[in-house]
Protein backbone atom coordinates (compact mmCIF):
# COMPACT_ATOMS: atom_id res chain seq x y z
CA UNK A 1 125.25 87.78 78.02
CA UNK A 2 121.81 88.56 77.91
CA UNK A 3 119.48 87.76 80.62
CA UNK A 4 115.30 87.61 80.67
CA UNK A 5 114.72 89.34 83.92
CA UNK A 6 111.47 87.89 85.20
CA UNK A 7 109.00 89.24 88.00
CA UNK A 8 105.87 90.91 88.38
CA UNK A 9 103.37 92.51 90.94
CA UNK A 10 104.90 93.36 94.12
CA UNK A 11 107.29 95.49 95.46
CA UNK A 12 108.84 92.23 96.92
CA UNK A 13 109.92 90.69 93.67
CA UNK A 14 110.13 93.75 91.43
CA UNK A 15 113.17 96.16 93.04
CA UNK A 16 114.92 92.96 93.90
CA UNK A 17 114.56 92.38 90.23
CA UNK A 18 115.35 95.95 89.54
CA UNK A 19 118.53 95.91 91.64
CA UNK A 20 119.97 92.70 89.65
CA UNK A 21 118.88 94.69 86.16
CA UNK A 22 121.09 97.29 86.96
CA UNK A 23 124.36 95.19 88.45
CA UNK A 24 123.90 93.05 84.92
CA UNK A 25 124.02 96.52 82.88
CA UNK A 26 126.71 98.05 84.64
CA UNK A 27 128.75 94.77 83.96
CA UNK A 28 127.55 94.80 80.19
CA UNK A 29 125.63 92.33 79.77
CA UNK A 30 122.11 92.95 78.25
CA UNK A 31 118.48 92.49 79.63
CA UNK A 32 114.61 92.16 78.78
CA UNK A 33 112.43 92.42 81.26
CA UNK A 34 108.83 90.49 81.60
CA UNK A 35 106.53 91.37 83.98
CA UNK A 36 102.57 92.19 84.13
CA UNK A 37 102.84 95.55 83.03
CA UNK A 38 101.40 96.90 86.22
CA UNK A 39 102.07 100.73 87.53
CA UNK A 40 104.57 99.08 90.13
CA UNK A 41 106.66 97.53 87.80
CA UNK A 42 106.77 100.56 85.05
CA UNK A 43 107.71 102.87 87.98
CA UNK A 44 110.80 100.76 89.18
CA UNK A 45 111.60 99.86 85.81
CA UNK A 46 111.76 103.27 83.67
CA UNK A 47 115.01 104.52 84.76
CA UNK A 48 116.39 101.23 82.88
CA UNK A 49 117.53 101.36 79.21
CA UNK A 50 115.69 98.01 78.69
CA UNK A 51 113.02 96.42 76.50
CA UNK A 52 109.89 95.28 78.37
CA UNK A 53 107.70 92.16 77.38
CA UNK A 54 104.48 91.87 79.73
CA UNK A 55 102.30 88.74 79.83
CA UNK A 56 98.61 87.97 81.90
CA UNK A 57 99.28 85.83 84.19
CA UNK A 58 97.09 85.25 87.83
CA UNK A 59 98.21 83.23 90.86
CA UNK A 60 97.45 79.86 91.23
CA UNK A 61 97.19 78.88 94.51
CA UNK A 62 94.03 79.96 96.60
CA UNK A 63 92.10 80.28 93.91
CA UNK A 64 88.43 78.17 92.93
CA UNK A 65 88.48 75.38 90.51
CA UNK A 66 87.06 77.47 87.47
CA UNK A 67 89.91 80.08 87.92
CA UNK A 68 92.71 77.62 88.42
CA UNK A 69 92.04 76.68 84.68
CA UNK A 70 92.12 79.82 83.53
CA UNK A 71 95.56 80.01 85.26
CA UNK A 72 96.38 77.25 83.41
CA UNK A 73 95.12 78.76 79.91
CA UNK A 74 96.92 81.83 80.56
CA UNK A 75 99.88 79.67 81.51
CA UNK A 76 100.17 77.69 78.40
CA UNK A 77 99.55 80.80 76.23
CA UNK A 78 102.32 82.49 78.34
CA UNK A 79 104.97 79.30 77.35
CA UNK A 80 104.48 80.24 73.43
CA UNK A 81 104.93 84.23 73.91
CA UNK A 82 107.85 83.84 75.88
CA UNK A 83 109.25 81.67 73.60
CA UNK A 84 108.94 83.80 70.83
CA UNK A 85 110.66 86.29 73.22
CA UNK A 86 113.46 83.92 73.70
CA UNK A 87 113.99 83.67 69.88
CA UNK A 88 113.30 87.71 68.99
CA UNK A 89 115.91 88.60 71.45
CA UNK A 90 118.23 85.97 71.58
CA UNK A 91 118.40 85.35 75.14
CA UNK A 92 120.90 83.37 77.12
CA UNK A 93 119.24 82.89 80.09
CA UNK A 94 116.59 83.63 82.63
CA UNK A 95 116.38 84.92 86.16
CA UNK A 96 113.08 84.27 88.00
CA UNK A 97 112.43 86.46 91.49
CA UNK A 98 109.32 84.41 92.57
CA UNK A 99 105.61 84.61 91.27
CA UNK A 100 103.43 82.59 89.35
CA UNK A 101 104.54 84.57 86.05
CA UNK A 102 107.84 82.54 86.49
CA UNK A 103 105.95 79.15 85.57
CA UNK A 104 105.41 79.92 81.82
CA UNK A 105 108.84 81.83 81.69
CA UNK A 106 110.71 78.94 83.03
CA UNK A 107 109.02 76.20 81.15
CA UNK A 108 110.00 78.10 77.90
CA UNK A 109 113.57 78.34 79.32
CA UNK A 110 113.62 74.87 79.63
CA UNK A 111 112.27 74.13 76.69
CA UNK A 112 114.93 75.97 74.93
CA UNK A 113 117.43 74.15 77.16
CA UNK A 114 118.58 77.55 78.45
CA UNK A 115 119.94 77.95 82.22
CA UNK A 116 117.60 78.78 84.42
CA UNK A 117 118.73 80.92 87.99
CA UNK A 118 116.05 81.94 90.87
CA UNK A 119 116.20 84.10 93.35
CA UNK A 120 113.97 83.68 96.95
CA UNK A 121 113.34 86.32 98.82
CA UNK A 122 111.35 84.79 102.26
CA UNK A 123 112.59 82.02 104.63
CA UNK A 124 110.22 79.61 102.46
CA UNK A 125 110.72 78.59 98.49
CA UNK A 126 106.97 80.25 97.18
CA UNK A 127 105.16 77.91 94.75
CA UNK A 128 107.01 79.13 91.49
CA UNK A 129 110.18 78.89 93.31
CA UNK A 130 109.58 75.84 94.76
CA UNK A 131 108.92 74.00 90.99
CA UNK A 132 111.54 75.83 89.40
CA UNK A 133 114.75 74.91 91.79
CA UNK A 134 114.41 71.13 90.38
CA UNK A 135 115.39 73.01 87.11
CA UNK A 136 117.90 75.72 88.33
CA UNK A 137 121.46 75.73 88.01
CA UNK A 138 121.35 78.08 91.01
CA UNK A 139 118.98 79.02 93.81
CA UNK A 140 119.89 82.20 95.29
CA UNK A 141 118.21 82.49 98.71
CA UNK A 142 117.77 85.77 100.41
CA UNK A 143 117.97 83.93 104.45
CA UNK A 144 119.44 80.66 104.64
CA UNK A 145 116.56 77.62 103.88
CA UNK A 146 117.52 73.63 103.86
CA UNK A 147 117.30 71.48 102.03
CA UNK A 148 117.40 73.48 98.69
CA UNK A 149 119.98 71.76 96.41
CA UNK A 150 122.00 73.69 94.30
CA UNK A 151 121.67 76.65 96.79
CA UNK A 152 123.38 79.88 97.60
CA UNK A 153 122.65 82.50 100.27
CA UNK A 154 122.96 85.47 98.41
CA UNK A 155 121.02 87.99 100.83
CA UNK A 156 118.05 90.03 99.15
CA UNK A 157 119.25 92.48 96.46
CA UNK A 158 118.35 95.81 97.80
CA UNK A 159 118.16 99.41 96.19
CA UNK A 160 120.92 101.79 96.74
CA UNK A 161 119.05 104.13 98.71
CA UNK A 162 118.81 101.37 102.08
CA UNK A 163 122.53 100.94 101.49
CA UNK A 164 123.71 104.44 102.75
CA UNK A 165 123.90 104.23 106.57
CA UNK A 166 123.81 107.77 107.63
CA UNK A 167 122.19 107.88 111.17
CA UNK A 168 119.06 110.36 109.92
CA UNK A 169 118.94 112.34 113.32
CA UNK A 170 121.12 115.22 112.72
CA UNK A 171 118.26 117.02 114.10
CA UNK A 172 117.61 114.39 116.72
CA UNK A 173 115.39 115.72 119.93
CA UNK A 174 116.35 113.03 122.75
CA UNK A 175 113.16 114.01 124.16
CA UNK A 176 111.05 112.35 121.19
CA UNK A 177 110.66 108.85 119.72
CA UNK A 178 110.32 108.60 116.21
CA UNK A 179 108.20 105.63 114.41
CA UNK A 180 107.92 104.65 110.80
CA UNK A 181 104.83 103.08 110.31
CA UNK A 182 103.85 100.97 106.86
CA UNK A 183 101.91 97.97 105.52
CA UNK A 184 104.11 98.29 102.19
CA UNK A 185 103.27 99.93 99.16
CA UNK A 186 99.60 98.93 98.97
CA UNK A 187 99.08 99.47 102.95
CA UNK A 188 97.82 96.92 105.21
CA UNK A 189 94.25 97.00 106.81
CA UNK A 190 95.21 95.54 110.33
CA UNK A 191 98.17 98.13 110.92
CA UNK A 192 96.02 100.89 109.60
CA UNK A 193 93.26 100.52 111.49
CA UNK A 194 95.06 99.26 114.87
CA UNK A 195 98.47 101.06 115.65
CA UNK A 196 96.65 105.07 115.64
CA UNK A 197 94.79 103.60 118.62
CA UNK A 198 97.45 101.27 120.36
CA UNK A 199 99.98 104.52 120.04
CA UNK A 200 97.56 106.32 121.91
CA UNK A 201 98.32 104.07 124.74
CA UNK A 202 101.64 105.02 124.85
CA UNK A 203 102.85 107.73 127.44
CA UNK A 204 105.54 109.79 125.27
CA UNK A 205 106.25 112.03 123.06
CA UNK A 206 106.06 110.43 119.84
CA UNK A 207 106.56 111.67 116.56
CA UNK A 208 104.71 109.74 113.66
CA UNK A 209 105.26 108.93 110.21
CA UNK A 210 102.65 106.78 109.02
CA UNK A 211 102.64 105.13 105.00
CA UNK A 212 99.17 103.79 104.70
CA UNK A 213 98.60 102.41 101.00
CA UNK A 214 96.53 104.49 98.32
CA UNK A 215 92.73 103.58 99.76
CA UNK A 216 93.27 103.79 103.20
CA UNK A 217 94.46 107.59 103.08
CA UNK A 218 91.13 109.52 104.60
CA UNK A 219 90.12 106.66 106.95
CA UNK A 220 93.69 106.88 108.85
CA UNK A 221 94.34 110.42 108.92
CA UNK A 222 90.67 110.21 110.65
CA UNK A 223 91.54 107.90 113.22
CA UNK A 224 94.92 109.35 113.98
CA UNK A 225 92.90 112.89 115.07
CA UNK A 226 90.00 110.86 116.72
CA UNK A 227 92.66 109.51 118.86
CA UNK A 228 94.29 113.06 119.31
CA UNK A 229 97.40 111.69 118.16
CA UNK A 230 100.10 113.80 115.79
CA UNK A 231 101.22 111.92 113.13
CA UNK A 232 102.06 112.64 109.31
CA UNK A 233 100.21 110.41 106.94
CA UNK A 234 101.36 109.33 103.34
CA UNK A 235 99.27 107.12 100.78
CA UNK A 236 103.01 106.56 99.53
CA UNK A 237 106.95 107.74 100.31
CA UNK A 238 108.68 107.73 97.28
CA UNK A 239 111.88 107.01 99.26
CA UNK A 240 111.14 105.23 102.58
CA UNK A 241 114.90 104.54 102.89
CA UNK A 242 114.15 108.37 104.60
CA UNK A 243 111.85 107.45 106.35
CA UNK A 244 113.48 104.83 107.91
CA UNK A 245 116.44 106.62 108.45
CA UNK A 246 114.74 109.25 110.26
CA UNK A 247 112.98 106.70 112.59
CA UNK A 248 113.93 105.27 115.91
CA UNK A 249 112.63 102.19 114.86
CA UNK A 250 109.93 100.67 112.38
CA UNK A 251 106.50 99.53 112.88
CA UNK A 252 105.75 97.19 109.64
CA UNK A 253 104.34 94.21 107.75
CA UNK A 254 107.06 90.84 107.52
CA UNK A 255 107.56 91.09 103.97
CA UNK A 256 111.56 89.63 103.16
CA UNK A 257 112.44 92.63 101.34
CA UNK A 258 111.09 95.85 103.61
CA UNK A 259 112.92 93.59 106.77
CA UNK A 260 116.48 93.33 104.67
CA UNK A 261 115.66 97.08 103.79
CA UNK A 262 114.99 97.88 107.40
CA UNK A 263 117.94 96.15 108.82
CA UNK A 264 120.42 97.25 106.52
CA UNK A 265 119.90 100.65 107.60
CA UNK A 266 120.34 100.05 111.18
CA UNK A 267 117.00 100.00 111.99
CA UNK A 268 115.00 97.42 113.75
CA UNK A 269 111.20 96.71 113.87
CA UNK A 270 107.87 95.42 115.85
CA UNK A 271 107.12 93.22 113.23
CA UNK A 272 103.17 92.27 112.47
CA UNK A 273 103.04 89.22 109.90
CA UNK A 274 100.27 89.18 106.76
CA UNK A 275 98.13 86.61 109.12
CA UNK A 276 97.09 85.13 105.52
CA UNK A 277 100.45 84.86 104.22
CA UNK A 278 100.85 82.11 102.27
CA UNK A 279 102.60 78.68 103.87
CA UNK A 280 102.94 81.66 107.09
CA UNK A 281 105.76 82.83 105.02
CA UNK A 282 105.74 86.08 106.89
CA UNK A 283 105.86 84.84 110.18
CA UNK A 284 109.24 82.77 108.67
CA UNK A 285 110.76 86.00 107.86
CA UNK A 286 109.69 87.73 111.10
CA UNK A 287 111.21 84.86 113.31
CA UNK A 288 114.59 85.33 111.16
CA UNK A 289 114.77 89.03 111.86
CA UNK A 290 114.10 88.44 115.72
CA UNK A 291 117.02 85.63 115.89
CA UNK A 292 119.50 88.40 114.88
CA UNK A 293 118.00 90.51 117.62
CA UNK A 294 116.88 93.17 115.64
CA UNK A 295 113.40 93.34 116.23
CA UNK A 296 109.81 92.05 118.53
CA UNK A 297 107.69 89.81 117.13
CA UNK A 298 103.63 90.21 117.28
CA UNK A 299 100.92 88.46 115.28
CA UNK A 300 97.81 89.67 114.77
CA UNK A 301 95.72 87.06 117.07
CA UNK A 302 98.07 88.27 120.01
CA UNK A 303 95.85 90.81 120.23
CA UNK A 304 96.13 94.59 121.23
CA UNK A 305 97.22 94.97 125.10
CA UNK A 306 99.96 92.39 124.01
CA UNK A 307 100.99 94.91 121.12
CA UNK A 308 100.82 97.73 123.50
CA UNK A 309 103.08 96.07 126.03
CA UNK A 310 105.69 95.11 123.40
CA UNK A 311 105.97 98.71 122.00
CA UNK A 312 106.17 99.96 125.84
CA UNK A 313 109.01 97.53 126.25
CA UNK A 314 111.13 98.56 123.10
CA UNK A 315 110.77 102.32 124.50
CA UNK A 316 110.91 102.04 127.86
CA UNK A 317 114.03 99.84 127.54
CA UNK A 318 115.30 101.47 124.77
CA UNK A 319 115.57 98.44 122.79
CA UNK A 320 115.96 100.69 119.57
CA UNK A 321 119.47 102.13 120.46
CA UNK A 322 120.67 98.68 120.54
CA UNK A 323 119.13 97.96 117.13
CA UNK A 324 121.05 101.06 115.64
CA UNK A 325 124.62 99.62 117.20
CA UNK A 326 124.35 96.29 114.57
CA UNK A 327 126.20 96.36 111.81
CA UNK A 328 124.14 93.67 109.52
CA UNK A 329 126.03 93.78 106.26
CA UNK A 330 123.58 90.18 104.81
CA UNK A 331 121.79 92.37 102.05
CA UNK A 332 124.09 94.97 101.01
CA UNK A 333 126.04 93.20 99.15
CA UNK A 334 123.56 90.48 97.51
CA UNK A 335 123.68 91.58 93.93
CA UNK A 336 127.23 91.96 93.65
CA UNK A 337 127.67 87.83 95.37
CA UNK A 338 124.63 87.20 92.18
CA UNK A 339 126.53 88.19 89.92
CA UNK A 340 130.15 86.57 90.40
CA UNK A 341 128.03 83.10 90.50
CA UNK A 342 126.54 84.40 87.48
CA UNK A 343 129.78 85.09 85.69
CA UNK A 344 131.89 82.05 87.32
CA UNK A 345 128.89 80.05 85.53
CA UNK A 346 129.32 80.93 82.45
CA UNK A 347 133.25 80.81 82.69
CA UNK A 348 133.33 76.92 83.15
């Protein structure tokens, strides 16, 4: 078989994406890969023995009249390239991970009369999803959503590196409490510019590993000695599976993926929501992670003595040892469930 991978822009969509790529190849079947082209997408990608296709393509929703029909330019141009894709490389069908680049991809499909599979990653179908699952033969879903015909909860395909559980404290000081803090690969302003001062309110020895996005880099590492607090700061960890490991628990963004990542390796998190996610898609995922018990919930317009009070609890109570005891297994084995429904497919 041969399979049109399709996703683009985030860290979200892409190593999901990435992590499906590789379970296809090792099975031999075939891929090609469509994206943007961006740096994101090239890094994840260059390790596979794949042909890559790019397309423009900008969101849609959000946007001002005037650049809504540009989407729609770029949309219609996209339908003809990727159907001259289709033909060039003979593919059998497509797998969409979420984006508005899986509009034109799946419209070609279609056209073609090709099978068309999705994969959601949040506890909400996104717009691309959402008009696609009318069309696909299955929805994979990363946490459970209703309503969603033709639906199965796969988990989030996650890289190999968050699937090793090794504890990460061989030199473990019982003294110390170790926090992973990130916004996700670009960084996020709100937990940049907040959590040096909130962890200044808190009365232990802390240790500090802080990932705070490519721009934010001087401006943090600033605020962190302002506030005479120790931390290391990263524009980027090329493994944060380390990271993680290393930590007592996370401090991060509610994005579907870095949550299954999180949890997977025993970890739990104080969890801070995009506030501008779209459809609040973040707070969705947060609310799912703090049902399981592995993690505190705090949004933004809580404010900051409410943040402070939350990571007090989770230390003083030691809320993170109970985090490391589950054994959440949802994720780990997501692309291997993908693709038996893949292959029982095409066996009937």
């Amino acid at each position: 078989m041969k399979y049109l991978i399709v996703a683009a822009k985030t860290g979200g969509h892409i190593f999901p994406a990435k992590a499906i790529a590789e379970e296809l190849i090792n099975n031999d079947n075939e891929i090609i890969l469509l994206g943007i082209g961006n740096e994101i997408e090239n890094n994840a990608y260059k390790a596979l023995d794949s042909k890559k296709y790019s397309i423009l393509i900008d969101g849609f929703r959000g946007q001002k009249i005037l650049k809504k029909f540009k989407v729609l330019i770029q949309t219609l141009k996209g339908v003809f390239k990727v159907l001259k894709i289709i033909k060039k490389e003979n593919i059998d069908a497509m797998i969409g991970f979420g984006g508005f680049i899986c509009i034109p991809a799946g419209i070609a499909i279609w056209i073609r009369r090709l099978p068309i599979f999705i994969h959601e990653q949040n506890a909400i179908m996104g717009t691309a999803n959402r008009f696609l699952s009318k069309i696909a033969k299955i929805n994979f879903l990363g946490f459970p959503i209703k309503q969603i015909k033709r639906s199965i909860v796969s988990g989030n395909p996650i890289r190999k590196s968050f699937i090793n559980t090794d504890s990460g404290h061989d030199d473990y000081d019982q003294n110390e409490i170790r926090i992973y803090v990130t916004g996700g690969s670009q960084g996020a302003n709100f937990i940049n510019q907040e959590i040096p001062v909130v962890l200044k309110e808190l009365s232990c020895n802390l240790k500090i590993k802080h990932q705070c996005g490519e721009n934010y880099f001087n401006e943090v590492k600033s605020l962190y000695s302002a506030v005479n607090v120790q931390a290391e700061v990263y524009k980027f960890y090329d493994n944060p599976s380390k990271e993680i490991l290393w930590s007592d628990f996370v401090i991060s963004r509610a994005g579907a993926l870095s949550l299954s990542e999180i949890i997977s390796l025993k970890r739990g998190a104080v969890i801070i929501p995009l506030a501008t996610s779209i459809d609040n898609h973040q707070v969705k995922n947060a609310k799912i992670i703090t049902k399981m018990n592995m993690g505190v919930l705090h949004e933004e317009k809580d404010g900051k003595e409410k943040l402070i009070n939350k990571l007090k609890e989770v230390i003083e109570k030691k809320l993170y040892l109970n985090w490391k005891k589950y054994h959440i297994n949802d994720h780990v084995n997501a692309s291997k469930i993908i693709l038996k429904h893949l292959e029982d497919y095409f066996k009937k």
